[in-house]
PDB file of N, CA and C in Angstrom:
ATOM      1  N   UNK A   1      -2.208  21.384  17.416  1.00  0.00           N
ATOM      2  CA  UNK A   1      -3.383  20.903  16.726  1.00  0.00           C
ATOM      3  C   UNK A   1      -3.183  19.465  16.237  1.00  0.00           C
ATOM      4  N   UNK A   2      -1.784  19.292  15.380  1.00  0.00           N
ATOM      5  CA  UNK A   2      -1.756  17.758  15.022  1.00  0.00           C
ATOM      6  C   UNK A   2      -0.772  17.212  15.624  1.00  0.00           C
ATOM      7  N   UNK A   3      -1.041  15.982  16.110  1.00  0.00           N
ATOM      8  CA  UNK A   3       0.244  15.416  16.864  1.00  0.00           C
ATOM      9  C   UNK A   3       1.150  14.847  15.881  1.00  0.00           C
ATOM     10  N   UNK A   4       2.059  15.618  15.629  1.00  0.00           N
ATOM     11  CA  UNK A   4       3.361  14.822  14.743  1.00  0.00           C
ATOM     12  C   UNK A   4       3.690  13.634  14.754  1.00  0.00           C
ATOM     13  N   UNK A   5       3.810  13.532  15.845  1.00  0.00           N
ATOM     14  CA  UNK A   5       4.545  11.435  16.056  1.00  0.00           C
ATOM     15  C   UNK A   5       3.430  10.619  15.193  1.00  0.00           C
ATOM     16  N   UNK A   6       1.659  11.352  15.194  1.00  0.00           N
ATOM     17  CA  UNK A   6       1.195  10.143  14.320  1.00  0.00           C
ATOM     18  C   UNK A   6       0.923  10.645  12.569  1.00  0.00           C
ATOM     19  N   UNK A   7       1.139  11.736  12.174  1.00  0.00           N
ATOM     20  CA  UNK A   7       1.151  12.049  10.930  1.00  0.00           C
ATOM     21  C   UNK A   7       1.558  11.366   9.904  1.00  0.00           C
ATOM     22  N   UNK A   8       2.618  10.286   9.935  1.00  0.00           N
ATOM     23  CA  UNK A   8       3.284   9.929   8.835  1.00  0.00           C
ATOM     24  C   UNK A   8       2.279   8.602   8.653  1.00  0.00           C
ATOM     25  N   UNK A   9       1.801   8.116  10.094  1.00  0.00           N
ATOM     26  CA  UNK A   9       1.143   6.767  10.255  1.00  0.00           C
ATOM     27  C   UNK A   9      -0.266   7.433   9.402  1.00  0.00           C
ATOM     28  N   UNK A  10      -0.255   8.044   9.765  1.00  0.00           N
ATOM     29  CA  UNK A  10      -2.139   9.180   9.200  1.00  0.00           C
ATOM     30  C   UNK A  10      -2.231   8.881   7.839  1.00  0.00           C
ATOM     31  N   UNK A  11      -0.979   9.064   7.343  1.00  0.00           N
ATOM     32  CA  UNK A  11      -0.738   9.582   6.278  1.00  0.00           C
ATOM     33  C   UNK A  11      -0.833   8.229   4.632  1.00  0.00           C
ATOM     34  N   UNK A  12      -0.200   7.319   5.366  1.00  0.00           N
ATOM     35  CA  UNK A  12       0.415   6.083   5.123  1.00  0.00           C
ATOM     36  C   UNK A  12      -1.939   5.959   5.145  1.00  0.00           C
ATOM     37  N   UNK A  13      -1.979   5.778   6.368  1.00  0.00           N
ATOM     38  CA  UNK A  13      -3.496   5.182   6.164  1.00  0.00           C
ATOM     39  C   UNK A  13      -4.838   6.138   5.647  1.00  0.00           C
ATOM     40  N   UNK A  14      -4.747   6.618   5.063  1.00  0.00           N
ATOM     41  CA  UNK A  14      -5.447   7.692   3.728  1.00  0.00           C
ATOM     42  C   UNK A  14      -4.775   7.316   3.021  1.00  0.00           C
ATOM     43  N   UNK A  15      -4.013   7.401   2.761  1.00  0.00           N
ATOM     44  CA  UNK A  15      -3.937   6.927   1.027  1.00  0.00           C
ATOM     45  C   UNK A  15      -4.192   5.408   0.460  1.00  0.00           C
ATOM     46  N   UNK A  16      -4.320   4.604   1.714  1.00  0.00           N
ATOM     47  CA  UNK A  16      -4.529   2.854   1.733  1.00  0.00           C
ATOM     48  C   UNK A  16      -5.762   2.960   0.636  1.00  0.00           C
ATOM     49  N   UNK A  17      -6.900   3.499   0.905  1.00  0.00           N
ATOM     50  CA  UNK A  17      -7.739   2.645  -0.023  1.00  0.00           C
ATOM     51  C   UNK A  17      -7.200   3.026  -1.766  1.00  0.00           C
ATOM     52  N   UNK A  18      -7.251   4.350  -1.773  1.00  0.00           N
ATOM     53  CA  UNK A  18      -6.627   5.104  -3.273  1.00  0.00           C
ATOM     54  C   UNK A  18      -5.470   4.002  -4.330  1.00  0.00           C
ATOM     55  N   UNK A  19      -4.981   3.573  -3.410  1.00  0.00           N
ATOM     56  CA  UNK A  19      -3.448   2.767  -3.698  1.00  0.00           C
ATOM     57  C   UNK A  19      -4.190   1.470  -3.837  1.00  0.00           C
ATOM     58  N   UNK A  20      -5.290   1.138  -3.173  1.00  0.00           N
ATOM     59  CA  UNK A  20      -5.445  -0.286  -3.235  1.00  0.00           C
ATOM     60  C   UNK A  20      -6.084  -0.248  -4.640  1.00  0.00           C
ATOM     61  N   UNK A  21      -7.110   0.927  -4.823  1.00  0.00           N
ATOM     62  CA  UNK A  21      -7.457   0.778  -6.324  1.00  0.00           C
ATOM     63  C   UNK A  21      -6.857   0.896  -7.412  1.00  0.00           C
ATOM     64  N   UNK A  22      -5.509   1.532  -7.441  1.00  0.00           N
ATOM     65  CA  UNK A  22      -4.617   2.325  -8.448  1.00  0.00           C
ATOM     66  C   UNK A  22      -4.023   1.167  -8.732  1.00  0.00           C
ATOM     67  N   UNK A  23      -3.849   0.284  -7.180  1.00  0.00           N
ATOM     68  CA  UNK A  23      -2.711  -1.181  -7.727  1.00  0.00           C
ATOM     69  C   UNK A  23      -3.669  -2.107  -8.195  1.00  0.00           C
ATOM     70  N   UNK A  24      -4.743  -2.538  -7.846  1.00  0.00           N
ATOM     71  CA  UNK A  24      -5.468  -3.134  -8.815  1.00  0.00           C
ATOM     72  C   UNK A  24      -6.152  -2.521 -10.258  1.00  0.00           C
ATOM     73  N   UNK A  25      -5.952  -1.674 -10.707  1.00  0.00           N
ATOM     74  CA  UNK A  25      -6.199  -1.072 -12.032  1.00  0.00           C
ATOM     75  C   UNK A  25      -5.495  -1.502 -12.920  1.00  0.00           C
ATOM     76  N   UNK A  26      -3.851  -0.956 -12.164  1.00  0.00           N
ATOM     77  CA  UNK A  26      -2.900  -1.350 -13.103  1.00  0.00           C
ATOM     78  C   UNK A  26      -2.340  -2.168 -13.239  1.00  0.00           C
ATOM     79  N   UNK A  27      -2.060  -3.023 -12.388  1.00  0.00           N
ATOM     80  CA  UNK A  27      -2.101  -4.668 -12.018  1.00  0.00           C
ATOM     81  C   UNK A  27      -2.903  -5.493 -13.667  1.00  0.00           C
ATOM     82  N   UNK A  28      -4.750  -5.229 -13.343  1.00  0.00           N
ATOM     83  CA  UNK A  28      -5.083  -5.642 -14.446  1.00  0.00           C
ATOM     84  C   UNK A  28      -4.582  -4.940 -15.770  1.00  0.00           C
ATOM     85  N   UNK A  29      -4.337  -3.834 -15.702  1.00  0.00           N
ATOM     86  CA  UNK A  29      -4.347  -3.268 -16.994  1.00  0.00           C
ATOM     87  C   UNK A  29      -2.794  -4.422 -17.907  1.00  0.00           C
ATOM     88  N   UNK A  30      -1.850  -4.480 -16.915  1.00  0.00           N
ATOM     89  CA  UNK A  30       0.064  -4.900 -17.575  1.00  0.00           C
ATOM     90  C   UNK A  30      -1.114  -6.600 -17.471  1.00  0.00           C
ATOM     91  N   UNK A  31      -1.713  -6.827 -17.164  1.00  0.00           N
ATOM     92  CA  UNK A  31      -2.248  -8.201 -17.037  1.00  0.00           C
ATOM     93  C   UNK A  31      -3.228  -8.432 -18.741  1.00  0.00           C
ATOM     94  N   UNK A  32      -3.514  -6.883 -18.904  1.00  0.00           N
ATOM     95  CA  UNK A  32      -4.411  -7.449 -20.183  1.00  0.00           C
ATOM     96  C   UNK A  32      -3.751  -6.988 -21.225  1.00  0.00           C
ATOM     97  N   UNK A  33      -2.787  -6.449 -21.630  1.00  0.00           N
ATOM     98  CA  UNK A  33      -1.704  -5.841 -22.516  1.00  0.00           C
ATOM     99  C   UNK A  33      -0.111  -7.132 -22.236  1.00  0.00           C
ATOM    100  N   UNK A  34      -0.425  -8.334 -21.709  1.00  0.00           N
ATOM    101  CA  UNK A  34       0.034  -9.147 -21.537  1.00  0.00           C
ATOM    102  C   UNK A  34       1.572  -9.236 -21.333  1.00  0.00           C
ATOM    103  N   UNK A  35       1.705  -7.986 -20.240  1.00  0.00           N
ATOM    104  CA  UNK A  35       3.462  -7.665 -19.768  1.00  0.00           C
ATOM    105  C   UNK A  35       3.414  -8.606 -18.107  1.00  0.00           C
ATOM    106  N   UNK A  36       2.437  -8.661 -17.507  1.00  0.00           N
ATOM    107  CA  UNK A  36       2.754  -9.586 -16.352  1.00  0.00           C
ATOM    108  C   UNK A  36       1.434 -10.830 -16.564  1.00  0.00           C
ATOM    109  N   UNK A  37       2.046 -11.603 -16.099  1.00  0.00           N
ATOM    110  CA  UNK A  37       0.716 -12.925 -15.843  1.00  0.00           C
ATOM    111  C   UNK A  37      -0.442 -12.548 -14.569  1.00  0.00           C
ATOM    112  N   UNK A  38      -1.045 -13.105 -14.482  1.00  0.00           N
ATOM    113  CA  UNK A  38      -1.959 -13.221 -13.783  1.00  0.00           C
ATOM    114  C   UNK A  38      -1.778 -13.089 -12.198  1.00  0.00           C
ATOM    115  N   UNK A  39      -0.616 -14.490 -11.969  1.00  0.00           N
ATOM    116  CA  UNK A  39       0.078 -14.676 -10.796  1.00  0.00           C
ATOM    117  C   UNK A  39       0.810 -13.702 -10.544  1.00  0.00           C
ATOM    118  N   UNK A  40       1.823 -12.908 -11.363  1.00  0.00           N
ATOM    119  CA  UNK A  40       2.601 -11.940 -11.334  1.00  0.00           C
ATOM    120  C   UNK A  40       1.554 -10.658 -10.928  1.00  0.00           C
ATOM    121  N   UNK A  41       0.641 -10.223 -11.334  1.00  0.00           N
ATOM    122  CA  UNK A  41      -0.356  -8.975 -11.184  1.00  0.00           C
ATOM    123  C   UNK A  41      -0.595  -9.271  -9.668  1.00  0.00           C
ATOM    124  N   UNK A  42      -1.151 -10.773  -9.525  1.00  0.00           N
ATOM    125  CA  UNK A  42      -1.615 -10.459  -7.678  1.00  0.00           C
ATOM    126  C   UNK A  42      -0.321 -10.476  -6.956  1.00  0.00           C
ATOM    127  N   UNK A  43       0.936 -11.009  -7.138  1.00  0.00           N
ATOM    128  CA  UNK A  43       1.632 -10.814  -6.130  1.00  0.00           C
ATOM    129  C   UNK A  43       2.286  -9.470  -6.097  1.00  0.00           C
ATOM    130  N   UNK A  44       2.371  -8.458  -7.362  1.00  0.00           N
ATOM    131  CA  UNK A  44       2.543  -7.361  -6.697  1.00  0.00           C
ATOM    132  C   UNK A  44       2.041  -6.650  -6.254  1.00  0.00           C
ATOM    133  N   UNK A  45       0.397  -6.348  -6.399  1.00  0.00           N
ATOM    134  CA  UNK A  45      -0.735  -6.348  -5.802  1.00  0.00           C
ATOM    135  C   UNK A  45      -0.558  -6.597  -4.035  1.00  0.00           C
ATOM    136  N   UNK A  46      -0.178  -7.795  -3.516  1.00  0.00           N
ATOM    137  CA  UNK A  46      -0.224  -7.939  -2.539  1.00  0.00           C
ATOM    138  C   UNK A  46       1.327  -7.530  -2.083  1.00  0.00           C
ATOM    139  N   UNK A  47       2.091  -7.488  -2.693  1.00  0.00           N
ATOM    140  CA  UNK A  47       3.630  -6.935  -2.166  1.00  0.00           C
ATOM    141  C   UNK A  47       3.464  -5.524  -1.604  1.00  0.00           C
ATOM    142  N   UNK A  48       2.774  -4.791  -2.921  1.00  0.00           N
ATOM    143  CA  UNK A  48       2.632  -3.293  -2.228  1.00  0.00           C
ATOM    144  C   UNK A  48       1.376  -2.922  -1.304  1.00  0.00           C
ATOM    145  N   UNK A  49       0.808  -3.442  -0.829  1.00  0.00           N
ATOM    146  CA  UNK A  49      -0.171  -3.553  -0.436  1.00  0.00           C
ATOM    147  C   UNK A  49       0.367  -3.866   1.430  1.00  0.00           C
ATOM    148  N   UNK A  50       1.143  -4.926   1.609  1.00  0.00           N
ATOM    149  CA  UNK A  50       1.871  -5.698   2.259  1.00  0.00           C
ATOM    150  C   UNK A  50       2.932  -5.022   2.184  1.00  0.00           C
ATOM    151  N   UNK A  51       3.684  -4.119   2.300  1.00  0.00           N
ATOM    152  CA  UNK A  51       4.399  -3.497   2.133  1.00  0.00           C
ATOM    153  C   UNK A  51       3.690  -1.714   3.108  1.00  0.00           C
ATOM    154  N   UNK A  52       2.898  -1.460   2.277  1.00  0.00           N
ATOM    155  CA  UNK A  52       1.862  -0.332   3.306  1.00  0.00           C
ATOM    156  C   UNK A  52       1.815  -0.920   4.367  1.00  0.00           C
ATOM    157  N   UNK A  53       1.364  -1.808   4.780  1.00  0.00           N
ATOM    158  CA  UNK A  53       0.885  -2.317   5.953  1.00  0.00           C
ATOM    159  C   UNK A  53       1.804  -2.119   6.946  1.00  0.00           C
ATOM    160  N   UNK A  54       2.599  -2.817   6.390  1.00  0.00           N
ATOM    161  CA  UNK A  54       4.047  -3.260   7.265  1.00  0.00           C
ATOM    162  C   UNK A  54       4.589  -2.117   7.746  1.00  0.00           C
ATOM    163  N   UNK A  55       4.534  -0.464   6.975  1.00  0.00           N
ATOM    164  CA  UNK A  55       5.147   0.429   7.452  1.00  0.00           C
ATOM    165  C   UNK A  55       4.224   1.107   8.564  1.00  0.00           C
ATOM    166  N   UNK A  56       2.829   0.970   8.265  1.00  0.00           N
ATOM    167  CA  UNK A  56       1.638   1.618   9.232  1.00  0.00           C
ATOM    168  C   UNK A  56       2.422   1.346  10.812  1.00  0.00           C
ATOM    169  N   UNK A  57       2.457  -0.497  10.889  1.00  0.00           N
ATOM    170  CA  UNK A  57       2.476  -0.997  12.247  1.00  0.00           C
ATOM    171  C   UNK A  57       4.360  -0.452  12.305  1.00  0.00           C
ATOM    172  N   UNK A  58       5.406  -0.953  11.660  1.00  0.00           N
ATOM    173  CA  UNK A  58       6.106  -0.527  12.002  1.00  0.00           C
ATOM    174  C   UNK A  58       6.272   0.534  12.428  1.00  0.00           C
ATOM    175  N   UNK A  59       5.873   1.968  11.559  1.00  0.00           N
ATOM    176  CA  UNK A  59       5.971   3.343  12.546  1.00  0.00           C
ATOM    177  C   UNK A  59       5.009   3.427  13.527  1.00  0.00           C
ATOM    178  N   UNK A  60       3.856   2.949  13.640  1.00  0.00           N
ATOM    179  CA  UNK A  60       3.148   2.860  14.950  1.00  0.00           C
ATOM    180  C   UNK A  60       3.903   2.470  16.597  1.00  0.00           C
ATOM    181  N   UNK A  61       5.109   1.381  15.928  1.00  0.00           N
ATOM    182  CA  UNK A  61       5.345   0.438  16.933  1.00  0.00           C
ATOM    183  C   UNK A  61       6.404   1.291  17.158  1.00  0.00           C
ATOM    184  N   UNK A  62       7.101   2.330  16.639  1.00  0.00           N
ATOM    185  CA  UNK A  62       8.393   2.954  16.757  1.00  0.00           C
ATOM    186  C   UNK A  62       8.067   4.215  17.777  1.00  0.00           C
ATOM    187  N   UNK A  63       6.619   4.476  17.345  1.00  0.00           N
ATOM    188  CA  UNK A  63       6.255   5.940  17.662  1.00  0.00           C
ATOM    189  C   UNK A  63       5.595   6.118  18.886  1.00  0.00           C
ATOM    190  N   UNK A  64       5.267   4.693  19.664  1.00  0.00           N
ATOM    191  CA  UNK A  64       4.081   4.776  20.810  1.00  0.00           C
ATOM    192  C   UNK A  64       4.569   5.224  22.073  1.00  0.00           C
ATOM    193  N   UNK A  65       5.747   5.068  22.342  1.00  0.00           N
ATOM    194  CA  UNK A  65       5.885   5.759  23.208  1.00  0.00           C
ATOM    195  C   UNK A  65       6.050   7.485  23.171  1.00  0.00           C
TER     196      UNK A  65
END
């Protein structure tokens, strides 16, 4: 029924949007309780974000054959 080789990739991309909101929530939130700056909130924002990504294509690229 499910092809294993792409599950983890499946998996990784469902939870992308959830994560994109959770990291921008809390991103702003340490941004308005003034534990990270501004600059600091988007780049981890985009680290983990960029970080998902990177594993999607990497296990994609591992798994295609």
């Amino acid at each position: 029924m499910f092809n294993k080789k792409w599950m983890q990739i499946m998996g990784i991309a469902m939870s992308l949007p959830s994560t994109i909101f959770i990291t921008v929530w809390g991103s702003m939130q340490l941004e308005k309780m003034h534990i990270l700056t501004k600059t600091q909130a988007v780049l981890t924002f985009l680290t983990i974000i960029g970080g998902m990504l990177f594993l999607m294509v990497y296990y994609a690229y591992r798994r295609k054959n």
